[in-house]
Protein backbone atom coordinates (compact mmCIF):
# COMPACT_ATOMS: atom_id res chain seq x y z
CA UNK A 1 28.04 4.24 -0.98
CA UNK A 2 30.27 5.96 -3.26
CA UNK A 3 30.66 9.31 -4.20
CA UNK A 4 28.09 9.52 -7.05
CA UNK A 5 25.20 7.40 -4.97
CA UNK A 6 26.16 9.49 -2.24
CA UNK A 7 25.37 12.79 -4.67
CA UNK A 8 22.30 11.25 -5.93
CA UNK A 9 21.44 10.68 -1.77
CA UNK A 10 21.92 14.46 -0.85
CA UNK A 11 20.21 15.33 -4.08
CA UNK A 12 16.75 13.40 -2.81
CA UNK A 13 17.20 14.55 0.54
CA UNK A 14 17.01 18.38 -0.39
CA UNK A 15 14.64 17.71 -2.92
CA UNK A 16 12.19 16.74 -0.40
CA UNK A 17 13.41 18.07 2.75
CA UNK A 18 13.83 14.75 4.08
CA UNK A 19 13.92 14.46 7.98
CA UNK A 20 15.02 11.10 8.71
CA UNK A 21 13.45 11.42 12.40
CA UNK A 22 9.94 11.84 11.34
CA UNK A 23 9.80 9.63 8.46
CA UNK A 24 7.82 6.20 7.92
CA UNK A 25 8.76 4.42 4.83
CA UNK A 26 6.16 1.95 3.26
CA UNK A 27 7.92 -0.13 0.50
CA UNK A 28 6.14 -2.60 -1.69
CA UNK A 29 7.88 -4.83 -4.06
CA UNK A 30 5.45 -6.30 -6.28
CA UNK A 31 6.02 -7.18 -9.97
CA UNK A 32 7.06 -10.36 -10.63
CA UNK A 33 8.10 -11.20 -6.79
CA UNK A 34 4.62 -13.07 -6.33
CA UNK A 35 6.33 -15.90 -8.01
CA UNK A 36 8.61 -16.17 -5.39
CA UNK A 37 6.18 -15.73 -2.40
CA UNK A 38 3.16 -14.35 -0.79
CA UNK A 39 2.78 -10.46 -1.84
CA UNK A 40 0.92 -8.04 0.77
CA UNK A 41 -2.01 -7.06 -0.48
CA UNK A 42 -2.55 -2.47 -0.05
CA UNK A 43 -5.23 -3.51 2.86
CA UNK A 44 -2.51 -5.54 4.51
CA UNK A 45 -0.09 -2.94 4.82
CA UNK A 46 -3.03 -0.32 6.05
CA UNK A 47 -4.41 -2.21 8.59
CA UNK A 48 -1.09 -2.84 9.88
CA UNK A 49 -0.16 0.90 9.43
CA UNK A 50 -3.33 1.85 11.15
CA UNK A 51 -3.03 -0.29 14.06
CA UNK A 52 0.67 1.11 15.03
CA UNK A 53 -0.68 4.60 14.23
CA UNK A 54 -3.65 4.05 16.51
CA UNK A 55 -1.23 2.17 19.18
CA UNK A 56 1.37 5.07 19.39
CA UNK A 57 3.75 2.94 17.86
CA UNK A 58 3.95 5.43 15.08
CA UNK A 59 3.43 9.01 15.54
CA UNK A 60 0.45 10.88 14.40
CA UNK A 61 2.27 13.37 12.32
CA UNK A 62 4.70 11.19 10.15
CA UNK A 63 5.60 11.35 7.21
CA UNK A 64 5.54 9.03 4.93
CA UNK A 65 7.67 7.92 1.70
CA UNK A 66 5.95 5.68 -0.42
CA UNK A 67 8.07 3.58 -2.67
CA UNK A 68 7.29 0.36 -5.00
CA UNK A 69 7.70 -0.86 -8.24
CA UNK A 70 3.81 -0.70 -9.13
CA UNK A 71 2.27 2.23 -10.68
CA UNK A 72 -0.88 2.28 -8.45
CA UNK A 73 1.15 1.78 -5.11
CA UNK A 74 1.25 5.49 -4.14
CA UNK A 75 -2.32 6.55 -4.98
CA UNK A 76 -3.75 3.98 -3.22
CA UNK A 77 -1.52 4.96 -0.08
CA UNK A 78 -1.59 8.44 -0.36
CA UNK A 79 -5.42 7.99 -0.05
CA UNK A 80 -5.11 6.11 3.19
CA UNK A 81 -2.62 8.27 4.95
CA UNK A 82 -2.02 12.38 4.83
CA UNK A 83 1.23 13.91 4.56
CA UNK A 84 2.59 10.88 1.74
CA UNK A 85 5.23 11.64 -1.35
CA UNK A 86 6.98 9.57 -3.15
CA UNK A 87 10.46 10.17 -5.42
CA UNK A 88 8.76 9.14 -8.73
CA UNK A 89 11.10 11.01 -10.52
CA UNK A 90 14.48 8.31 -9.15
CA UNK A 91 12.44 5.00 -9.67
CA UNK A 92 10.71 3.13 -12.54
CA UNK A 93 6.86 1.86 -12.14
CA UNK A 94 4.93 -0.50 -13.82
CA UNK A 95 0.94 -0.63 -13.83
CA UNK A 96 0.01 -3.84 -11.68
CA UNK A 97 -2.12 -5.64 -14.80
CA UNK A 98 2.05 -6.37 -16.39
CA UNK A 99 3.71 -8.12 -13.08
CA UNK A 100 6.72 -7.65 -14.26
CA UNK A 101 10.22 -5.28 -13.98
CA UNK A 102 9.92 -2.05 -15.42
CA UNK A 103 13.35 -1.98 -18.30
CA UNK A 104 14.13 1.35 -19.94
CA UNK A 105 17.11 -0.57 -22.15
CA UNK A 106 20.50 0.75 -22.65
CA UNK A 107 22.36 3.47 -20.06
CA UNK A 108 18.76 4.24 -18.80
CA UNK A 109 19.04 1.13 -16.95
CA UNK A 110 22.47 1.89 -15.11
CA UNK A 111 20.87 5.83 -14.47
CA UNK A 112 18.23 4.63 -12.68
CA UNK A 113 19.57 1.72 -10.60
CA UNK A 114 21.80 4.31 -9.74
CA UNK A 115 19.05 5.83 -8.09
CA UNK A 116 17.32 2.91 -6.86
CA UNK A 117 20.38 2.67 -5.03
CA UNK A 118 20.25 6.12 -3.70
CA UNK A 119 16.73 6.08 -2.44
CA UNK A 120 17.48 2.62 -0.63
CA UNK A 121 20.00 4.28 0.92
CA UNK A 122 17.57 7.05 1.97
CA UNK A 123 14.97 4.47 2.51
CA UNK A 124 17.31 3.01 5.18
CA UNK A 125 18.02 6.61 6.97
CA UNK A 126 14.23 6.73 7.60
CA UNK A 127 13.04 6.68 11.36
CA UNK A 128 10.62 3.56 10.61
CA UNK A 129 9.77 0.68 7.66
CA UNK A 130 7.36 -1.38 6.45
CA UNK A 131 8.45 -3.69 3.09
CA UNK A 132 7.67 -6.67 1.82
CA UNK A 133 10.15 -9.79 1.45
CA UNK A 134 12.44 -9.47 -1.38
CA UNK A 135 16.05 -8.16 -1.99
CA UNK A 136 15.45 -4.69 -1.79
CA UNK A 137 14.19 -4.79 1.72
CA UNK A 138 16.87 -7.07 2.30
CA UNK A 139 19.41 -4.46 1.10
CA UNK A 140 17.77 -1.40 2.81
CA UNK A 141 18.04 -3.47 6.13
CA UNK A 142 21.63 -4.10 5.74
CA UNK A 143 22.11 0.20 4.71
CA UNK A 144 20.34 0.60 7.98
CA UNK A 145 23.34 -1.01 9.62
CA UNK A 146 25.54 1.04 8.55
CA UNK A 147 23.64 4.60 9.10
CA UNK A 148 21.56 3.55 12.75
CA UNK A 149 22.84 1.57 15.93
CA UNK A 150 19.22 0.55 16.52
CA UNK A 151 19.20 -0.39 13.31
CA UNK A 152 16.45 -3.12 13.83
CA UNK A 153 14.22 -0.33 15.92
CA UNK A 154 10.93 0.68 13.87
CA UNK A 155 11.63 -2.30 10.88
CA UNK A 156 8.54 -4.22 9.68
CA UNK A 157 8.68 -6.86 7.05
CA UNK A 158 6.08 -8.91 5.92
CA UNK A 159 7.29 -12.32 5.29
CA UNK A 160 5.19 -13.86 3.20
CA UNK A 161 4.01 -17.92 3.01
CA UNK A 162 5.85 -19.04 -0.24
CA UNK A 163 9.09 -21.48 -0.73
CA UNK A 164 11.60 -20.61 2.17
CA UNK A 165 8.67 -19.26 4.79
CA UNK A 166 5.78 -22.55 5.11
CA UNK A 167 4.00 -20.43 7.99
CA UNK A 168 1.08 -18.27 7.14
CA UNK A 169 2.22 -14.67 5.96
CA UNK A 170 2.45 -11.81 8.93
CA UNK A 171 4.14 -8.92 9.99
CA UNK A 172 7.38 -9.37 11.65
CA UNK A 173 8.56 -6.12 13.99
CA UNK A 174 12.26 -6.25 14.71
C-alpha cells in the first residue's frame, strides 16, 4: 500500500487498538451484489459463526470487526456476538430497503475509497474471516498474501449459487 493507505492503516489500528491475533472479521457485501449471486443471509453467517465458536475453531474471547456495505449489518451482529465494533467512521452504508452503492459525489468518493482501502488492508491483517463472494473479499484475500504466510489459515467465504458457482451456496474454509 502506499504511504497515505498505509497512514490511514496505522490510523484505524490505534483507533481501535487493533490486535491482529485475536481478531475475527465478518464482512458482508450486500447492495447490489445479489444481482450477481447468492447473498448470505445474517442467520447464515451466525450459524456458521456459532458452530466454529462452539467447535474451538474460533476462540471464545475474539474479537470481532464487523464490516459491510448495509446499514443494519452491524446491529444485527453485534446482537449475536459480544465484544463487536465496527470502523463506521472509514466506510459508507446504505439501509438494506436501497440495494445499491452508497455515492457521496465529488472528492468524497476518492476520501473514502481511500479508506475502504485501508480497512481491507486491516481486514486482511486479522487472525480469521468470514465474507461473502465479491471483489472486496477477493482483494482482502490477496492483502492477506502479502501480510501472513498462512495466508489461507482461518479464511471463510461463502460462495454463493449464482452465474460462475451452479452448486448450492456454502461455506468454503481454506
Amino acid at each position: 500500500p502506499s504511504d497515505n493507505i498505509s497512514n490511514i492503516i496505522s490510523e484505524i489500528e490505534k483507533k481501535y487498538d487493533i490486535d491482529y491475533e485475536n481478531l475475527c472479521v465478518i464482512f458482508m457485501r450486500r447492495g447490489d451484489k445479489g444481482r450477481e449471486t447468492t447473498v448470505p443471509e445474517y442467520e447464515d453467517y451466525t450459524t456458521k459463526i456459532k458452530d466454529d465458536l462452539k467447535s474451538g475453531s474460533l476462540p471464545a474471547n475474539i474479537r470481532f470487526m464487523i464490516q459491510s456495505d448495509e446499514t443494519e449489518f452491524f446491529g444485527e451482529m453485534s446482537k449475536q456476538f459480544e465484544n463487536c465494533f465496527e470502523v463506521s467512521d472509514y466506510i459508507r452504508t446504505v439501509p438494506a430497503h436501497k440495494k445499491g452503492q452508497p455515492d457521496l459525489g465529488g472528492d468524497r468518493n476518492f476520501l473514502f475509497s481511500q479508506k475502504f482501502l485501508a480497512v481491507m488492508n486491516v481486514m486482511a491483517k486479522a487472525k480469521y474471516i468470514y465474507g461473502n463472494t465479491g471483489n472486496c473479499i477477493l482483494w482482502t484475500y490477496l492483502y492477506r498474501s502479502l501480510y501472513k504466510s498462512d495466508y489461507q489459515t482461518g479464511f471463510h467465504q461463502w460462495i454463493g449459487k449464482g452465474h460462475h458457482w451452479k452448486q448450492e451456496s456454502k461455506w468454503i474454509t481454506y
